[in-house]
Protein backbone atom coordinates (compact mmCIF):
# COMPACT_ATOMS: atom_id res chain seq x y z
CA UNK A 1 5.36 -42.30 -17.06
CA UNK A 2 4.32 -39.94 -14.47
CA UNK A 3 5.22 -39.96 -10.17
CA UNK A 4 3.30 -40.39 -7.74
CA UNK A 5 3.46 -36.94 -6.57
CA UNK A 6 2.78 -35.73 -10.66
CA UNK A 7 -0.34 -37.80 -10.33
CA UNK A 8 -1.05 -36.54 -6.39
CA UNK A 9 -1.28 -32.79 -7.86
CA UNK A 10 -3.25 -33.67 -11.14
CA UNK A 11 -6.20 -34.77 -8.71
CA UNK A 12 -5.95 -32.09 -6.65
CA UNK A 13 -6.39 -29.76 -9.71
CA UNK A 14 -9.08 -31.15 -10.49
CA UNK A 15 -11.01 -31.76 -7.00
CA UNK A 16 -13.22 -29.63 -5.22
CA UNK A 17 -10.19 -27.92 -3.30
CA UNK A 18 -8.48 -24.70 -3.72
CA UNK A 19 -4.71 -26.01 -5.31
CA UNK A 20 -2.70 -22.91 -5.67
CA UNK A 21 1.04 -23.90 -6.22
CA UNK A 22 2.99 -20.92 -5.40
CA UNK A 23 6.83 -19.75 -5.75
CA UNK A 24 9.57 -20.09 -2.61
CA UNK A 25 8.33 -16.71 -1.89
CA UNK A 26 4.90 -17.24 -2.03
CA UNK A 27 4.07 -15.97 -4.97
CA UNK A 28 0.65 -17.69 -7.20
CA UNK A 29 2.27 -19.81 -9.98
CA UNK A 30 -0.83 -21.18 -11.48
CA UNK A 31 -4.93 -22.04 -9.74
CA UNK A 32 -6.56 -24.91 -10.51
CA UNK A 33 -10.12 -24.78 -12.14
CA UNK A 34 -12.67 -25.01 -8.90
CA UNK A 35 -10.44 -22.04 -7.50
CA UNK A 36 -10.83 -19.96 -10.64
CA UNK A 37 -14.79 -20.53 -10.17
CA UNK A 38 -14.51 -20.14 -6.81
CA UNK A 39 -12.77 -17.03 -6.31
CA UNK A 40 -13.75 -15.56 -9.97
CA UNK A 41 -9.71 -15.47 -10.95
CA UNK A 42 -8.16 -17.42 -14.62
CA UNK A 43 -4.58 -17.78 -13.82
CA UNK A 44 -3.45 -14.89 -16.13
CA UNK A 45 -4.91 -12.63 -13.68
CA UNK A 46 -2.84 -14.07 -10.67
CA UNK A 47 0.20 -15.58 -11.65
CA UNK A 48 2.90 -13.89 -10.26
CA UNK A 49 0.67 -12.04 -7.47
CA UNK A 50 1.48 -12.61 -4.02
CA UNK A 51 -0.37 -14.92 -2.53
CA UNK A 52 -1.48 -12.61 0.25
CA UNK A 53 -3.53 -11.03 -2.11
CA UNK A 54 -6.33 -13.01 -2.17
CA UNK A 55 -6.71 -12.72 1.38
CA UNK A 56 -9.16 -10.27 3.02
CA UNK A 57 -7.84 -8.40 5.96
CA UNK A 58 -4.78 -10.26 5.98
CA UNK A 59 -2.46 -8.59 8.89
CA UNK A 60 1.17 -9.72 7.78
CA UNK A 61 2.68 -11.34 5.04
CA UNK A 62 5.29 -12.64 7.18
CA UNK A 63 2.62 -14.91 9.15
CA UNK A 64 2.43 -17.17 6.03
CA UNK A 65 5.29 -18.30 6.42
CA UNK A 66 5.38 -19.80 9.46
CA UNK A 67 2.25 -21.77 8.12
CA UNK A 68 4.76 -24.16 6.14
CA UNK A 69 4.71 -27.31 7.06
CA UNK A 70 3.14 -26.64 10.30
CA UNK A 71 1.95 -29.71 12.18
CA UNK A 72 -0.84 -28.17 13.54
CA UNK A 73 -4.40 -27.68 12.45
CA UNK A 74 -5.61 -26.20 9.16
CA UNK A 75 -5.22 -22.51 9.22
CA UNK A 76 -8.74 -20.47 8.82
CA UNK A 77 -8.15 -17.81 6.36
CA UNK A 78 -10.39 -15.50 4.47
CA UNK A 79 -10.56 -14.97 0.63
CA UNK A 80 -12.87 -12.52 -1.91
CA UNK A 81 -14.89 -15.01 -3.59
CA UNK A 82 -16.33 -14.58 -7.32
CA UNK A 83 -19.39 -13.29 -5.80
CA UNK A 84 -17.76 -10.36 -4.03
CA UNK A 85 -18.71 -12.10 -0.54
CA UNK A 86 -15.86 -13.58 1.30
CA UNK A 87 -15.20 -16.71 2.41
CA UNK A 88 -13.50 -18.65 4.76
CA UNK A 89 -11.20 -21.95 3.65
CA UNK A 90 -9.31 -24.32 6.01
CA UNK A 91 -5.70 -24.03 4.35
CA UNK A 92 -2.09 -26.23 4.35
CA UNK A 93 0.50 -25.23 3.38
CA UNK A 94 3.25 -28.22 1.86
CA UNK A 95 7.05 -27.50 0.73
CA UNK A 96 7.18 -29.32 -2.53
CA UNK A 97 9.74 -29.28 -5.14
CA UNK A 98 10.37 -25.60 -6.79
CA UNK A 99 7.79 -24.02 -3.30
CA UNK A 100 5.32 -24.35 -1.55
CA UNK A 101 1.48 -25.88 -2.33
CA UNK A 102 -1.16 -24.71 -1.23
CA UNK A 103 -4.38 -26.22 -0.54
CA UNK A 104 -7.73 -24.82 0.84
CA UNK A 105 -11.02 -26.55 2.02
CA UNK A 106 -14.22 -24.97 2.74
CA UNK A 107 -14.49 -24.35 6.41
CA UNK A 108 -17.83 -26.50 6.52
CA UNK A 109 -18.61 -25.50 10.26
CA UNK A 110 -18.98 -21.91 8.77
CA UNK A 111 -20.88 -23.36 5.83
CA UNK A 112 -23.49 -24.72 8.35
CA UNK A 113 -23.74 -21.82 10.44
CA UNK A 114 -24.08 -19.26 7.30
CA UNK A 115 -26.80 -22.05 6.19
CA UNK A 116 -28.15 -21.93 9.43
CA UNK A 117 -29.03 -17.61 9.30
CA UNK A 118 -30.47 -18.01 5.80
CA UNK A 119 -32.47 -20.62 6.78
CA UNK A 120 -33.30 -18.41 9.95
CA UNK A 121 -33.70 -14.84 8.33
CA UNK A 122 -35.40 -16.72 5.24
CA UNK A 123 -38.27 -17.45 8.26
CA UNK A 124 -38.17 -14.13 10.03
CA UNK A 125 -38.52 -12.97 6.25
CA UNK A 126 -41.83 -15.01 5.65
CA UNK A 127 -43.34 -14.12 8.88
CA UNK A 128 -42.93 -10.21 8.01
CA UNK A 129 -44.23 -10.93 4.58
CA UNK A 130 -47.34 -12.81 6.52
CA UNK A 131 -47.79 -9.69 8.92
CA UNK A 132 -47.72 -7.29 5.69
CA UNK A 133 -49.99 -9.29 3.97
CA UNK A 134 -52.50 -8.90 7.50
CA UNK A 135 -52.02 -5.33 7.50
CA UNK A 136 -52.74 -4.48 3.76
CA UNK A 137 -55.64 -6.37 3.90
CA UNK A 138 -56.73 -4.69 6.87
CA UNK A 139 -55.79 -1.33 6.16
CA UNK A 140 -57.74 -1.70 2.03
CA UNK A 141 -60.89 -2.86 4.40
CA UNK A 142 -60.40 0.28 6.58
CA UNK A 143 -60.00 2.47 3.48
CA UNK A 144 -63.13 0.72 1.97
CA UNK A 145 -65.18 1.63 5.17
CA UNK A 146 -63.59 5.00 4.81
CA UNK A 147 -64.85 5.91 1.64
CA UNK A 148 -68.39 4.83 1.91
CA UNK A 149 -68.57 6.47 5.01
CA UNK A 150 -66.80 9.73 3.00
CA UNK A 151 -69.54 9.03 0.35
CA UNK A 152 -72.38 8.60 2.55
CA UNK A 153 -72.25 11.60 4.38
CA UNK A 154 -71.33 13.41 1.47
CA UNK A 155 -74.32 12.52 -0.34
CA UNK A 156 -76.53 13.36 2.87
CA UNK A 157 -74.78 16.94 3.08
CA UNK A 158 -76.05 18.04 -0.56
CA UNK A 159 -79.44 18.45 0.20
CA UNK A 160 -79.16 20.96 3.05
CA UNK A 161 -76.42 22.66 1.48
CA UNK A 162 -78.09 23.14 -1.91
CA UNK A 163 -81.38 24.94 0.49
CA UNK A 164 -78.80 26.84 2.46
CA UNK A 165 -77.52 28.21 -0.72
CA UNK A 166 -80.42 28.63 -3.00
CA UNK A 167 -81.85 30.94 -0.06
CA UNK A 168 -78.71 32.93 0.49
CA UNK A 169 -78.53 33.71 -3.01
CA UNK A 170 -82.13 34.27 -3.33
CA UNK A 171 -81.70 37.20 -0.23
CA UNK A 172 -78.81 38.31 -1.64
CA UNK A 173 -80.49 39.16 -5.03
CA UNK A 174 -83.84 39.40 -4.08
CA UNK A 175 -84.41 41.23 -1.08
CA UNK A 176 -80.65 43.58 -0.04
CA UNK A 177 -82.20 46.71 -0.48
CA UNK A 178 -84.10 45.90 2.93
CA UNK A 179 -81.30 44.70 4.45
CA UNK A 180 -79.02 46.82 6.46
CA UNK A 181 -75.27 46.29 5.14
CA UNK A 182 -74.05 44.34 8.85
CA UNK A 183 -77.20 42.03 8.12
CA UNK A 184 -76.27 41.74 3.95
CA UNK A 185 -72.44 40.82 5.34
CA UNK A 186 -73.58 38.05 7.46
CA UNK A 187 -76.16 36.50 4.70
CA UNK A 188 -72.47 37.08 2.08
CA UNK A 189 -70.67 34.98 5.00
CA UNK A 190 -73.06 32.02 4.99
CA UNK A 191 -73.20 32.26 1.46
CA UNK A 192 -69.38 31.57 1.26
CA UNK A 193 -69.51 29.42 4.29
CA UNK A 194 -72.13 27.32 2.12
CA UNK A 195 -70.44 27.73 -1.43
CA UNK A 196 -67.22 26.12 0.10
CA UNK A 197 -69.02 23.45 2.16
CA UNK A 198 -70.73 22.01 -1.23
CA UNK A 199 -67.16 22.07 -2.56
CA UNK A 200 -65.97 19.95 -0.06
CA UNK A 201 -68.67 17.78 -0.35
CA UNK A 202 -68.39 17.46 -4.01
CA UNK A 203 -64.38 16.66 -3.34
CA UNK A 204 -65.28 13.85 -1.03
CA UNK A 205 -67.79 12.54 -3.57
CA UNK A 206 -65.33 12.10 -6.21
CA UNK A 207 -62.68 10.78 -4.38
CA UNK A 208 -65.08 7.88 -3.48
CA UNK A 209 -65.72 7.17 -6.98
CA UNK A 210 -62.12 7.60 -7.86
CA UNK A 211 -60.85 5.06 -5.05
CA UNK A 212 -63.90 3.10 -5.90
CA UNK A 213 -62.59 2.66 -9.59
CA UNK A 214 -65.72 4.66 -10.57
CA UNK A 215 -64.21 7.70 -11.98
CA UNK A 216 -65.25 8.48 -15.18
CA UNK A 217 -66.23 11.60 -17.80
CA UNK A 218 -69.27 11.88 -20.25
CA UNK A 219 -67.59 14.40 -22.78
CA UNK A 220 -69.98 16.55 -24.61
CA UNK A 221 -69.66 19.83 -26.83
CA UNK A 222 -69.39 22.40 -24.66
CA UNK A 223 -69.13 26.24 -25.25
CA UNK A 224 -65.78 27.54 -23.37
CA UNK A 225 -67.91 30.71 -23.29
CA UNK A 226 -70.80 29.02 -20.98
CA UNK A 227 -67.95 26.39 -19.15
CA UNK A 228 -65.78 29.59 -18.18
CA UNK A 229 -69.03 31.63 -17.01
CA UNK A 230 -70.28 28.70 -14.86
CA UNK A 231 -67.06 28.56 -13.47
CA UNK A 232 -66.90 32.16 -12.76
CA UNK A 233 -70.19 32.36 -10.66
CA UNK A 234 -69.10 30.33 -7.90
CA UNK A 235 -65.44 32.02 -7.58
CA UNK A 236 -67.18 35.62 -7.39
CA UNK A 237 -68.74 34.44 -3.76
CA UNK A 238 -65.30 33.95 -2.40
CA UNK A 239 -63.50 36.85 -4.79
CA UNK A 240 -65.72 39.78 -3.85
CA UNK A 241 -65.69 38.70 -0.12
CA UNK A 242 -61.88 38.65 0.15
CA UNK A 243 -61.96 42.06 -2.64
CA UNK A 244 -59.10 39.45 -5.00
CA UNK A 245 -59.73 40.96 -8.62
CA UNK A 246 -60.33 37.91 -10.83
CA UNK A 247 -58.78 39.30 -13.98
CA UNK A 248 -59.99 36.93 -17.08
CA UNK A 249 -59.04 36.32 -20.70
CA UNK A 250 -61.00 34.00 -22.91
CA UNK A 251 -58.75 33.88 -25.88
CA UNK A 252 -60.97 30.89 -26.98
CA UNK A 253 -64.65 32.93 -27.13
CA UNK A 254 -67.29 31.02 -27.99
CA UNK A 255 -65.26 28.03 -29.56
CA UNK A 256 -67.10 24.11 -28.76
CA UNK A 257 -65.12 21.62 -27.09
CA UNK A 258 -65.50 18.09 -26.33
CA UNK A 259 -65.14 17.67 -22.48
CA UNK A 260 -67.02 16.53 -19.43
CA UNK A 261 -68.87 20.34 -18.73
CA UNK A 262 -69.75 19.92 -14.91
CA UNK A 263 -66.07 17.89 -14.34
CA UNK A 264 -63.85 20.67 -16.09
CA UNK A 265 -66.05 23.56 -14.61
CA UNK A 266 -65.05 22.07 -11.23
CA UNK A 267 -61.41 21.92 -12.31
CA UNK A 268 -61.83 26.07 -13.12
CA UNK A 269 -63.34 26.53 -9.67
CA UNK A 270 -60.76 24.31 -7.88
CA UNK A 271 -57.50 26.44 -9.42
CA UNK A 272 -59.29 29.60 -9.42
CA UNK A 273 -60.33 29.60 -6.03
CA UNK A 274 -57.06 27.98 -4.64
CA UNK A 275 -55.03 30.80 -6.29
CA UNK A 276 -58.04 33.56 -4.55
CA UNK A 277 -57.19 32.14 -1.10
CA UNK A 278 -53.57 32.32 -1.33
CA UNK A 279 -54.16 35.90 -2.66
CA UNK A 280 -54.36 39.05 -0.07
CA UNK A 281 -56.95 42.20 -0.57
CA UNK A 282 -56.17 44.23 -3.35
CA UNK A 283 -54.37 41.60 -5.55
CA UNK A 284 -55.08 40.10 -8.81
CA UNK A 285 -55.59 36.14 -10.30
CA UNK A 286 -55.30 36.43 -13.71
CA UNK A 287 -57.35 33.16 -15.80
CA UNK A 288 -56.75 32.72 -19.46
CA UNK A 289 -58.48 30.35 -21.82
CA UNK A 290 -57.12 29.16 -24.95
CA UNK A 291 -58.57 26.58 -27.69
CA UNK A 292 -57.23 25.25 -30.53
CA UNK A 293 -56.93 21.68 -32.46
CA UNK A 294 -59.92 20.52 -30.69
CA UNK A 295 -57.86 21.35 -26.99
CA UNK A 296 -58.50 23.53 -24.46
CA UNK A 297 -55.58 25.13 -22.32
CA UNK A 298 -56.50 27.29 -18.58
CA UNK A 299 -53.40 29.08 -16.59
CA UNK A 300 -54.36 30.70 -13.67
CA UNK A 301 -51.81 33.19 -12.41
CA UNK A 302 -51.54 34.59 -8.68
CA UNK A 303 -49.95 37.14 -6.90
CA UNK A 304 -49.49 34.54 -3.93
CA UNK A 305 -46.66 33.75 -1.97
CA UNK A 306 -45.40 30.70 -4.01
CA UNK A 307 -44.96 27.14 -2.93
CA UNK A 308 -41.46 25.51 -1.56
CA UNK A 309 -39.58 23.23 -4.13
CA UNK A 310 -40.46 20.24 -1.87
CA UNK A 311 -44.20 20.96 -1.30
CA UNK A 312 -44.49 20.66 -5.72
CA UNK A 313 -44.13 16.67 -5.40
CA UNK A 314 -47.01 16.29 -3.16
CA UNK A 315 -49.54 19.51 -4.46
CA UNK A 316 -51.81 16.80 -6.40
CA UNK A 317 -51.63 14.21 -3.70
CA UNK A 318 -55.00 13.40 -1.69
CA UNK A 319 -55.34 15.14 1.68
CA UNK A 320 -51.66 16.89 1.40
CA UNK A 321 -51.41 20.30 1.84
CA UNK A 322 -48.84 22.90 0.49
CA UNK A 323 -46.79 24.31 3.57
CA UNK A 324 -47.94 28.34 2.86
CA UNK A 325 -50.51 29.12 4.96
CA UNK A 326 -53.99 30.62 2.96
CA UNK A 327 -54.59 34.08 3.67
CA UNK A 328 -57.45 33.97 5.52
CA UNK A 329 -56.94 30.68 7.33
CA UNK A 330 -59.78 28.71 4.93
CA UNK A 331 -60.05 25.61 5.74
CA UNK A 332 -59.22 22.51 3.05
CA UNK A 333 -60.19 18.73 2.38
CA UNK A 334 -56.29 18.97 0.47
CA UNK A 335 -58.34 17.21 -2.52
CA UNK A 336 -58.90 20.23 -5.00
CA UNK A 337 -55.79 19.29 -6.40
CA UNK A 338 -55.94 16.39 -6.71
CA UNK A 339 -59.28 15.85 -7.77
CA UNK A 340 -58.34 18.14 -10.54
CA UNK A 341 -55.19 16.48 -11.92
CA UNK A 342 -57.58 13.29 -12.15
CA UNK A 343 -60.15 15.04 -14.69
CA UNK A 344 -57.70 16.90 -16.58
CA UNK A 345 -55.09 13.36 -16.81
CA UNK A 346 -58.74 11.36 -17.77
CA UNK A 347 -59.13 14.17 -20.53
CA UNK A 348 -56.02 13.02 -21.86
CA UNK A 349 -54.30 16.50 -20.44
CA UNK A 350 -51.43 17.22 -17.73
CA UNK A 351 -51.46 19.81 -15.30
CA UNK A 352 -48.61 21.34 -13.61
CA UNK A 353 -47.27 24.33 -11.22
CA UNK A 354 -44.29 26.78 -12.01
CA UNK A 355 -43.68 28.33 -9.13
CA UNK A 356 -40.87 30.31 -6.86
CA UNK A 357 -41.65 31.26 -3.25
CA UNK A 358 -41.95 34.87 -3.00
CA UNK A 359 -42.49 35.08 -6.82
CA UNK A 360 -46.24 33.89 -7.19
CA UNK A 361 -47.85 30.92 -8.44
CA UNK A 362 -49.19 29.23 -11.47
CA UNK A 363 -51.43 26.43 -11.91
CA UNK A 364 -52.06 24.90 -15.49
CA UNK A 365 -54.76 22.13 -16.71
């Protein structure tokens, strides 16, 4: 038949109380089952271990032992709980037969006030998520008013453009022998004035459609031959001006491809003419073309200054701008890029940059 005090500590071992009976010196005999959960221990792992080791920031193991059959108040002590958080039990400490038992109790003061700050952070948590919500909404309204404003006055600006550059062209072919060669250089610098507005212009129309969810190709056969020469015709304006040699080598001829014609041709003029104004007089941008199995493959090689390793991450990234400066100042939308890895990635292609400052650049679709 059992005691009173056998039958005392089989209730504590199983209540929800810490029950740790320990040795004369303090040392873990055996935990009951709510402090195994509790503290994420089986009593393999702690019999024998001083007691102090549970504790977190415990200052001296000789303070436990004054806590003995003290008459005073629980002491407040501080244990690593199975959920690596600590926590803070109300403990006694009672001589028994053989040492000492221990028994701990959630400190439920702290247990309110930890309650409390959840239940205070949990609204301060709600109201940010509230605020975000506010400003999302307000800032895809903004961007919405942004690009029909982008796409409005895009659309406006082709018109003139496309009579400011049909005339240019038209003096600069039809009528420079009776021009003197100060008056032929300032029809050449409206010419590429007007050449790189329209490309602007067509940059902010396809970003509209893009953040409009509009984007989209009509692939056709196309001669790489024709695409390539297209191409070509707009990147002389700027090439001559600035005297960059645009070296080019269509491995692919004549070969048909099935692509969007006016959407590639503006991916050529994009990476051709962004490696012509990184370029100085007197270098060279080397294009090559390539077909086979149905693909086409473009690298465009500079003689540029190169980008910085942290400036790659952003190159196709609307409105961001490599740090290196362009030769000539020209101005950019910082969409080229980006506009570009969109057509080639709706192709079904990649496009990419290996490049080293100081070592040149290259840009492949």
């Amino acid at each position: 038949m059992r005691t009173a005090g056998e039958a005392a500590l089989t209730y504590l071992a199983s209540s929800q109380a810490l029950v740790l009976p320990l040795t004369p010196g303090l040392a873990i005999r055996e935990a009951n089952s709510y402090a195994c959960r509790r503290l994420g221990i089986t009593p393999d792992d702690v019999q024998g271990k001083p007691f102090e080791d549970l504790l977190v920031d415990f200052i001296s193991s000789g303070d436990l032992m004054s806590f003995v059959d003290h008459d005073g108040p629980p002491r407040l002590l501080s244990l690593s709980t199975a959920n690596r958080v600590p926590e803070s039990f109300l403990f006694k400490f009672h001589t028994v037969p053989g040492g000492v038992l221990v028994i701990g109790n959630l400190d439920v003061d702290e247990q309110r006030r930890l309650g409390d700050e959840v239940l205070s952070l949990n609204s301060e948590l709600n109201e940010l998520t509230r605020r975000l919500h506010q400003a999302n909404a307000e800032l895809e309204q903004l961007n919405e008013l942004k690009d029909r404003f982008l796409g409005m006055a895009a659309h406006d600006l082709r018109h003139p453009l496309g009579v400011l550059i049909t005339y240019t062209d038209l003096l600069l072919t039809e009528s420079r022998e009776r021009l003197t060669a100060e008056e032929i250089g300032f029809v050449q610098d409206c010419a590429e004035a007007a050449h790189g507005m329209a490309r602007m212009v067509d940059d902010f129309l396809d970003v509209s459609l893009i953040s409009a969810g509009r984007f989209a190709i009509d692939p056709a056969p196309t001669s790489c031959e024709d695409l390539l020469a297209s191409a070509m015709v707009v990147v002389r304006v700027l090439s001559d001006r600035k005297q960059v040699h645009v070296h080019v080598d269509n491995y692919a001829g004549d070969r048909i491809v099935i692509l969007d014609a006016p959407k590639v041709q503006q991916v050529l003029v994009n990476l051709i003419v962004n490696a012509v104004e990184y370029s100085r007089p007197g270098q060279e941008v080397q294009v090559e073309l390539r077909a086979g199995g149905g693909n086409l493959e473009v690298f465009v090689r500079d003689e540029g200054p190169g980008i910085d390793p942290e400036d790659k991450e952003r190159l196709c990234t609307s409105f961001e701008k490599a740090g290196v400066r362009k030769t000539s100042g020209e101005r950019s939308t910082g969409l080229g890029l980006t506009i570009a890895r969109m057509v080639v990635e709706t192709h079904g292609g990649h496009i990419w940059v290996d490049s080293t400052r100081g070592a040149g650049e290259r840009n492949d679709p």
